[in-house]
C-alpha atoms as a PDB file:
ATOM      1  CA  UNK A   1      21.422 -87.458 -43.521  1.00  0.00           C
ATOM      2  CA  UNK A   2      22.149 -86.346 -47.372  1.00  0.00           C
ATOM      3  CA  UNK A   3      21.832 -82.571 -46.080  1.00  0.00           C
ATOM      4  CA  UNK A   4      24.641 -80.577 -46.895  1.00  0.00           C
ATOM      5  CA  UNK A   5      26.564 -79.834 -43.844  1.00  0.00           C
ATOM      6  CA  UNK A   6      25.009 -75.890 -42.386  1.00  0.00           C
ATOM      7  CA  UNK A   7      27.506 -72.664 -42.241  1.00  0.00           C
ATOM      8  CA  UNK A   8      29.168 -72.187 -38.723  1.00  0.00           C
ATOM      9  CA  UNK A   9      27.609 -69.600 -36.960  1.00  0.00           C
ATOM     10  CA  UNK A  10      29.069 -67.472 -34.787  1.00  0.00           C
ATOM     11  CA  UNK A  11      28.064 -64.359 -31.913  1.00  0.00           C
ATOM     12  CA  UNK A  12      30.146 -61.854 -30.787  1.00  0.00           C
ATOM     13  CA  UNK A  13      30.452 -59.431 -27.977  1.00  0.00           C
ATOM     14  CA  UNK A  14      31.912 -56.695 -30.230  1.00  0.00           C
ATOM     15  CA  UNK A  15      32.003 -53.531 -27.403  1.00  0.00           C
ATOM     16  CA  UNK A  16      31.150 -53.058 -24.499  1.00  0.00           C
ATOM     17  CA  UNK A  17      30.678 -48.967 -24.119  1.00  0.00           C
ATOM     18  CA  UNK A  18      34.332 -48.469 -22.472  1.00  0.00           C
ATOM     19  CA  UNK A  19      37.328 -46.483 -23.562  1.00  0.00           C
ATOM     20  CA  UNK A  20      39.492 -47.838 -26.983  1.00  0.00           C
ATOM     21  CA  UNK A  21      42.450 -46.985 -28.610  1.00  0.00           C
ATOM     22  CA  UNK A  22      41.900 -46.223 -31.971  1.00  0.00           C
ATOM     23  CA  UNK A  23      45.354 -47.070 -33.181  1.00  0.00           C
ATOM     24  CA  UNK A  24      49.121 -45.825 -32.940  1.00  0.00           C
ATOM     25  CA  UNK A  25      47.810 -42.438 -34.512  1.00  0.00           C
ATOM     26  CA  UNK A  26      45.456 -41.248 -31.966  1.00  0.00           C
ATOM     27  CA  UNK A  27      46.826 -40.117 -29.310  1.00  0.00           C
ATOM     28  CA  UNK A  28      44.109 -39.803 -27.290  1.00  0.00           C
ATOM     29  CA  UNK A  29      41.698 -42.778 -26.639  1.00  0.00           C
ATOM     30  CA  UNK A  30      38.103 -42.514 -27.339  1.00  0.00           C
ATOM     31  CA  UNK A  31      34.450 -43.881 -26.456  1.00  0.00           C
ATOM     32  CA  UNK A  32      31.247 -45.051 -28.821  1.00  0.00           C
ATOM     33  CA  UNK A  33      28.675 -43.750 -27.730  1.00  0.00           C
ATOM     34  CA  UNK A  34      25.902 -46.372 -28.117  1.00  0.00           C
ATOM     35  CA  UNK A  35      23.122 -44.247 -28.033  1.00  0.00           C
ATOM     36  CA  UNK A  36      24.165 -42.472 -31.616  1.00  0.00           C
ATOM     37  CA  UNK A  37      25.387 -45.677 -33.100  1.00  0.00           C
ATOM     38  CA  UNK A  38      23.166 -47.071 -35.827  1.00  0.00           C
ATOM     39  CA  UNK A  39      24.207 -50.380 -38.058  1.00  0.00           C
ATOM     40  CA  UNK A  40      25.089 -49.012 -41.889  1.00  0.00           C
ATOM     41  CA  UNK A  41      23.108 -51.890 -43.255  1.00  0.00           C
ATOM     42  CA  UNK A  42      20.280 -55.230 -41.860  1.00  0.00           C
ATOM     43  CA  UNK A  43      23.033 -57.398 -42.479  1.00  0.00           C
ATOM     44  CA  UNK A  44      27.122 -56.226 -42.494  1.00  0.00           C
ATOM     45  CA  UNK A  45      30.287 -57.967 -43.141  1.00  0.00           C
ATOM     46  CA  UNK A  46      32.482 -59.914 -40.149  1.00  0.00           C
ATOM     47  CA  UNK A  47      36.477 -59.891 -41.569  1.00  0.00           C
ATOM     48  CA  UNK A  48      39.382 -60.537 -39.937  1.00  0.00           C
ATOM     49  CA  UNK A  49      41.624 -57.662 -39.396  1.00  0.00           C
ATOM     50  CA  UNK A  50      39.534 -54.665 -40.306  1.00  0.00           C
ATOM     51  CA  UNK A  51      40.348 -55.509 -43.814  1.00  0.00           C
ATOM     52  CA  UNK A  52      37.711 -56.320 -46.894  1.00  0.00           C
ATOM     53  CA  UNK A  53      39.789 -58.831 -48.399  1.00  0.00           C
ATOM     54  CA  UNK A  54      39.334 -60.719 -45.273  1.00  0.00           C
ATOM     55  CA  UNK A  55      35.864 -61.402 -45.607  1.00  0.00           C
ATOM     56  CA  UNK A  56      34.824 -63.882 -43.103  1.00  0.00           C
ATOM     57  CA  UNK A  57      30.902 -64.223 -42.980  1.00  0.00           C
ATOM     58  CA  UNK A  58      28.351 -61.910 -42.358  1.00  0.00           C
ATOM     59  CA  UNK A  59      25.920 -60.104 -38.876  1.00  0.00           C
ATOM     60  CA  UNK A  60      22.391 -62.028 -39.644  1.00  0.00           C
ATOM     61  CA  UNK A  61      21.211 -60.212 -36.172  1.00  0.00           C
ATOM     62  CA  UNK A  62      22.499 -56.931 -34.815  1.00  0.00           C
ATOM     63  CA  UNK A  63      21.965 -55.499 -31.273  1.00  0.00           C
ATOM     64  CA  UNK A  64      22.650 -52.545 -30.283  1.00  0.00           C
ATOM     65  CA  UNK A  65      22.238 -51.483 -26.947  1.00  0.00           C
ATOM     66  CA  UNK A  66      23.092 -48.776 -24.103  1.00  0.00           C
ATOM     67  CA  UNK A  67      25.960 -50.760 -22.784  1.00  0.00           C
ATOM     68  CA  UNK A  68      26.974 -53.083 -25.370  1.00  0.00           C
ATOM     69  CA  UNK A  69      27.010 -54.487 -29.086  1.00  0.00           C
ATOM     70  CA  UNK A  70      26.596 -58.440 -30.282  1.00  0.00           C
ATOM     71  CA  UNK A  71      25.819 -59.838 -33.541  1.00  0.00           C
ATOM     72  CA  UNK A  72      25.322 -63.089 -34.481  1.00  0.00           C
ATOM     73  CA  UNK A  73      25.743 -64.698 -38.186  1.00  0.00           C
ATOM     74  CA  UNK A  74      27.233 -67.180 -40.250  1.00  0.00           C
ATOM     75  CA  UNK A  75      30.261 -68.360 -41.598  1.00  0.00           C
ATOM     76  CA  UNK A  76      30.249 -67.991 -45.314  1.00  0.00           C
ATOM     77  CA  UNK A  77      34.006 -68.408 -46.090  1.00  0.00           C
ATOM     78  CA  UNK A  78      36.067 -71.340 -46.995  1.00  0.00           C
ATOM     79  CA  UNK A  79      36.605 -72.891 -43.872  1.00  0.00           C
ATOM     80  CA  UNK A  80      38.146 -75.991 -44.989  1.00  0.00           C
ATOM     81  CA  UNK A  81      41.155 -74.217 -46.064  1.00  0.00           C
ATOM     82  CA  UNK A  82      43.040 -72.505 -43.222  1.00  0.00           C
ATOM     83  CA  UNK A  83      44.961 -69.919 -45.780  1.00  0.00           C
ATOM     84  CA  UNK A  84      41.282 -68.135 -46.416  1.00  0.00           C
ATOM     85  CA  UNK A  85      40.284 -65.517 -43.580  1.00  0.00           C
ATOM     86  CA  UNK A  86      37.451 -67.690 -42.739  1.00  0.00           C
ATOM     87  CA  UNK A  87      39.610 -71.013 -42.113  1.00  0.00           C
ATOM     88  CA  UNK A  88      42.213 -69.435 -40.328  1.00  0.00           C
ATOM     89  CA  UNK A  89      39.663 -68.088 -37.809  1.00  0.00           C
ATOM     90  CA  UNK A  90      37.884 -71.487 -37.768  1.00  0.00           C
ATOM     91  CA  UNK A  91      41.077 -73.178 -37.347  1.00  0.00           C
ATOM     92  CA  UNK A  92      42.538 -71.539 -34.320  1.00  0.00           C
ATOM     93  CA  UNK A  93      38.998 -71.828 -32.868  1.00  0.00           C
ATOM     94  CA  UNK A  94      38.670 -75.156 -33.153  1.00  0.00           C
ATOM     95  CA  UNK A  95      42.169 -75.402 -30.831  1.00  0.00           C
ATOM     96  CA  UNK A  96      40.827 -73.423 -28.604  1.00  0.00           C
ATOM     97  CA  UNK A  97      41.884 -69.969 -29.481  1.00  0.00           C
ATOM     98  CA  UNK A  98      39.352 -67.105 -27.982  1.00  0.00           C
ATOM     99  CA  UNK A  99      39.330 -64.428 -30.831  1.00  0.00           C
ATOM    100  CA  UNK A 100      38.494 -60.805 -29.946  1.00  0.00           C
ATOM    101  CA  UNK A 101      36.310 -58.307 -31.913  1.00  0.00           C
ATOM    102  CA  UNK A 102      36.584 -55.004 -32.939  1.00  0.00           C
ATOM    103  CA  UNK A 103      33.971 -52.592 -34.454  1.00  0.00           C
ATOM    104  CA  UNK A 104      34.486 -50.934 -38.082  1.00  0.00           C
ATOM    105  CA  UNK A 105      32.638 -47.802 -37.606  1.00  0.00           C
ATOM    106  CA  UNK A 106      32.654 -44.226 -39.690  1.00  0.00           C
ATOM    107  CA  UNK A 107      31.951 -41.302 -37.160  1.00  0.00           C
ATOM    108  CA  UNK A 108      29.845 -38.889 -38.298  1.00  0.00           C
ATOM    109  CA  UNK A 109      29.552 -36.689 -34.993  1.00  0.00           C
ATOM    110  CA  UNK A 110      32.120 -36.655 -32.361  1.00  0.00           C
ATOM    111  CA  UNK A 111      33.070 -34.665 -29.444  1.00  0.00           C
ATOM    112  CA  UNK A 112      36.835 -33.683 -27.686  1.00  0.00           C
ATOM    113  CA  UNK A 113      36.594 -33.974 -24.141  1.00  0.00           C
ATOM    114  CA  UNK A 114      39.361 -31.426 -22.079  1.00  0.00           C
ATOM    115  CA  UNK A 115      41.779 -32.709 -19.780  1.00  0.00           C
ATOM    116  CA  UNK A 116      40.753 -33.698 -16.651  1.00  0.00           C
ATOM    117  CA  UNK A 117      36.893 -33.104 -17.436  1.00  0.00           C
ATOM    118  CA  UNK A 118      34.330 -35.422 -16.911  1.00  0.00           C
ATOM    119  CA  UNK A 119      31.892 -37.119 -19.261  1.00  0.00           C
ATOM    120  CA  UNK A 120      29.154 -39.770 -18.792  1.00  0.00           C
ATOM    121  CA  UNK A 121      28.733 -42.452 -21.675  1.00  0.00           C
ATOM    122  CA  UNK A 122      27.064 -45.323 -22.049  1.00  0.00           C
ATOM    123  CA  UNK A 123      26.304 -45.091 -18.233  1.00  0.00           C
ATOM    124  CA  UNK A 124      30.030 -44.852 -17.079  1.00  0.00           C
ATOM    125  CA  UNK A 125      31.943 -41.757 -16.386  1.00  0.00           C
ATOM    126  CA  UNK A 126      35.235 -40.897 -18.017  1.00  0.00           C
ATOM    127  CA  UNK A 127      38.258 -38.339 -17.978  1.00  0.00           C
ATOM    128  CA  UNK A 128      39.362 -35.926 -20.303  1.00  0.00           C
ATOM    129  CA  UNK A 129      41.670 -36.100 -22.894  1.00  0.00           C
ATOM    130  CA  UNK A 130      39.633 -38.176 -24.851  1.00  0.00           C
ATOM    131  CA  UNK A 131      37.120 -38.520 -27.661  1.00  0.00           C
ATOM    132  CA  UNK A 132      33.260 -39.500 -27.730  1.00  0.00           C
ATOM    133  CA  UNK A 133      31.785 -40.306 -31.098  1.00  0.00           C
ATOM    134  CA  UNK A 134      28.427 -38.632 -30.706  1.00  0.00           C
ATOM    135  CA  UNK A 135      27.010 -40.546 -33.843  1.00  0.00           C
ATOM    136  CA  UNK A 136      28.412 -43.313 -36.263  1.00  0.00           C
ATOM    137  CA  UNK A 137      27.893 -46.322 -38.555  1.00  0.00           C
ATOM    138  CA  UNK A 138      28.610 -49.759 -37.806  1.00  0.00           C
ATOM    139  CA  UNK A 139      29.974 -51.332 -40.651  1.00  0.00           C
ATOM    140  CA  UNK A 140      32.001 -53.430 -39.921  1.00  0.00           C
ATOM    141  CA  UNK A 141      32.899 -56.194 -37.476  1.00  0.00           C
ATOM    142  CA  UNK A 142      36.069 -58.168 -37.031  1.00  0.00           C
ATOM    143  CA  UNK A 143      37.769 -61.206 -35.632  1.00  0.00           C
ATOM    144  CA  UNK A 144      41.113 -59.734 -34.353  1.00  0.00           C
ATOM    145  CA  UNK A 145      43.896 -61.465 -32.227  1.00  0.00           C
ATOM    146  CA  UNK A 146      44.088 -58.732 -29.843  1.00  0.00           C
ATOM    147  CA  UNK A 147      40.935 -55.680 -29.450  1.00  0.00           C
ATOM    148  CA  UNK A 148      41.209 -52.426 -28.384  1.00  0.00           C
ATOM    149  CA  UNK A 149      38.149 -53.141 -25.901  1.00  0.00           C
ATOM    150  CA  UNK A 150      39.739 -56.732 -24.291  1.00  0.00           C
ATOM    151  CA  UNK A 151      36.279 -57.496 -22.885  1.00  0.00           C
ATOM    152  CA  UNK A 152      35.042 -58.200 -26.006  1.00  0.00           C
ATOM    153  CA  UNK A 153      34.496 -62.053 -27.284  1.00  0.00           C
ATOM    154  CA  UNK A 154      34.008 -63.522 -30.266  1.00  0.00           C
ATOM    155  CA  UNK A 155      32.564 -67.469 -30.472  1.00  0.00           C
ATOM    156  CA  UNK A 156      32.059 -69.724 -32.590  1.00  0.00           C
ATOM    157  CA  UNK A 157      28.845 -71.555 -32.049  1.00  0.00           C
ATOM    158  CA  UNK A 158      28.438 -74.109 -34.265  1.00  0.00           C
ATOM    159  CA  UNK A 159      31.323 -75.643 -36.173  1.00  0.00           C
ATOM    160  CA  UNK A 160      30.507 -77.728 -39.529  1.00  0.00           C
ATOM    161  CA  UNK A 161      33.923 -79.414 -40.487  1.00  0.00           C
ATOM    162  CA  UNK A 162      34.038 -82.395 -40.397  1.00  0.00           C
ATOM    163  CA  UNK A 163      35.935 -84.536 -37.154  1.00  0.00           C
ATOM    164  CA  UNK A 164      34.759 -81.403 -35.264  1.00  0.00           C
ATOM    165  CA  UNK A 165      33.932 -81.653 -31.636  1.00  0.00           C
ATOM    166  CA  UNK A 166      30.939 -80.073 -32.288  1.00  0.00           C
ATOM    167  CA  UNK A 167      29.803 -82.941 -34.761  1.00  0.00           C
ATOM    168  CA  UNK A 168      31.046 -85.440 -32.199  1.00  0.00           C
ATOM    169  CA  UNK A 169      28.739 -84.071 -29.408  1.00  0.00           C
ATOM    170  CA  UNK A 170      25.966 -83.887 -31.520  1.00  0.00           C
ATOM    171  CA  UNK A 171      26.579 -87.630 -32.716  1.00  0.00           C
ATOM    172  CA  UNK A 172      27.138 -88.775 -29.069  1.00  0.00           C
ATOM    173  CA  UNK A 173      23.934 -86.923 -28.294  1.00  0.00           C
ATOM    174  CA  UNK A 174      21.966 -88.729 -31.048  1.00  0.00           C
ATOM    175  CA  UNK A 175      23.011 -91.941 -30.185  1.00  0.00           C
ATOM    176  CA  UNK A 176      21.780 -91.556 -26.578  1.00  0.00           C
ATOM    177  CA  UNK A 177      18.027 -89.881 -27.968  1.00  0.00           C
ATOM    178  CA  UNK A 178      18.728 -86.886 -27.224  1.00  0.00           C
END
């Protein structure tokens, strides 16, 4: 009571170690490997879309693992207002819309595998033609519609607007002691 309501936080499953498509560009697709990836920064920026103006929140906790990354952060946006990035994602979440992710990253070292050779990354073996970046940045995360790795996920885990369901289970919890 009197508190001003807390950000909506958020975790996301941003890869998974498996093969992406890096855009209409490339033709070839291409594989992070986890072991050279380091985060550019403690704390780095979740947009929509890959693009700046989009600023959405921010990564409060990065992990970075042999098989996978997930952050988890806060909302920082307007999320009242469903023209801002951070309303529209909030929005479409709160009707039950499953947003993907998609990692921002700069590679700094990367390797062109052959057709029809074999490489092991991230514990799983893949075919030539593709690439393997060797080493890279994070610095980036987004909320997309559709990700180049569809395993990833992207939740929202607490929602502050007001009506929400979330507020409504927590009420209904407090009124039975919970």
């Amino acid at each position: 009571e009197g508190e001003s309501p807390k950000s909506p936080t958020f975790r996301i499953n941003a890869y998974n170690g498996g093969l992406i498509r890096v855009g209409y560009y490339c033709p070839y697709p291409s594989v992070i490997d986890l072991s050279g990836l380091k985060a550019s920064a403690k704390r780095i920026p979740i947009l929509l879309d890959h693009w700046s103006g989009n600023l959405v929140g921010q990564a409060t906790d990065i992990e970075i693992t042999d098989r996978k990354v997930n952050l988890a952060g806060i909302i920082t946006g307007d999320i009242e207002n469903p023209e801002t990035p951070a309303g529209l994602v909030m929005s479409h979440a709160k009707r039950g819309y499953e947003w993907q992710a998609s990692v921002g990253v700069r590679p700094d070292k990367h390797e062109f595998i052959e057709d029809k050779a074999k490489v092991t990354v991230n514990g799983k073996t893949f075919t030539g033609p593709l690439w393997v970046v060797r080493q890279g940045s994070l610095g980036e995360v987004s909320f997309v519609a559709l990700g180049a790795d569809g395993s990833t996920a992207a939740r929202i885990a607490a929602n502050a607007a007001k009506g929400s369901a979330m507020k409504e289970f927590h009420d209904w919890l407090r009124a039975r002691n919970f």
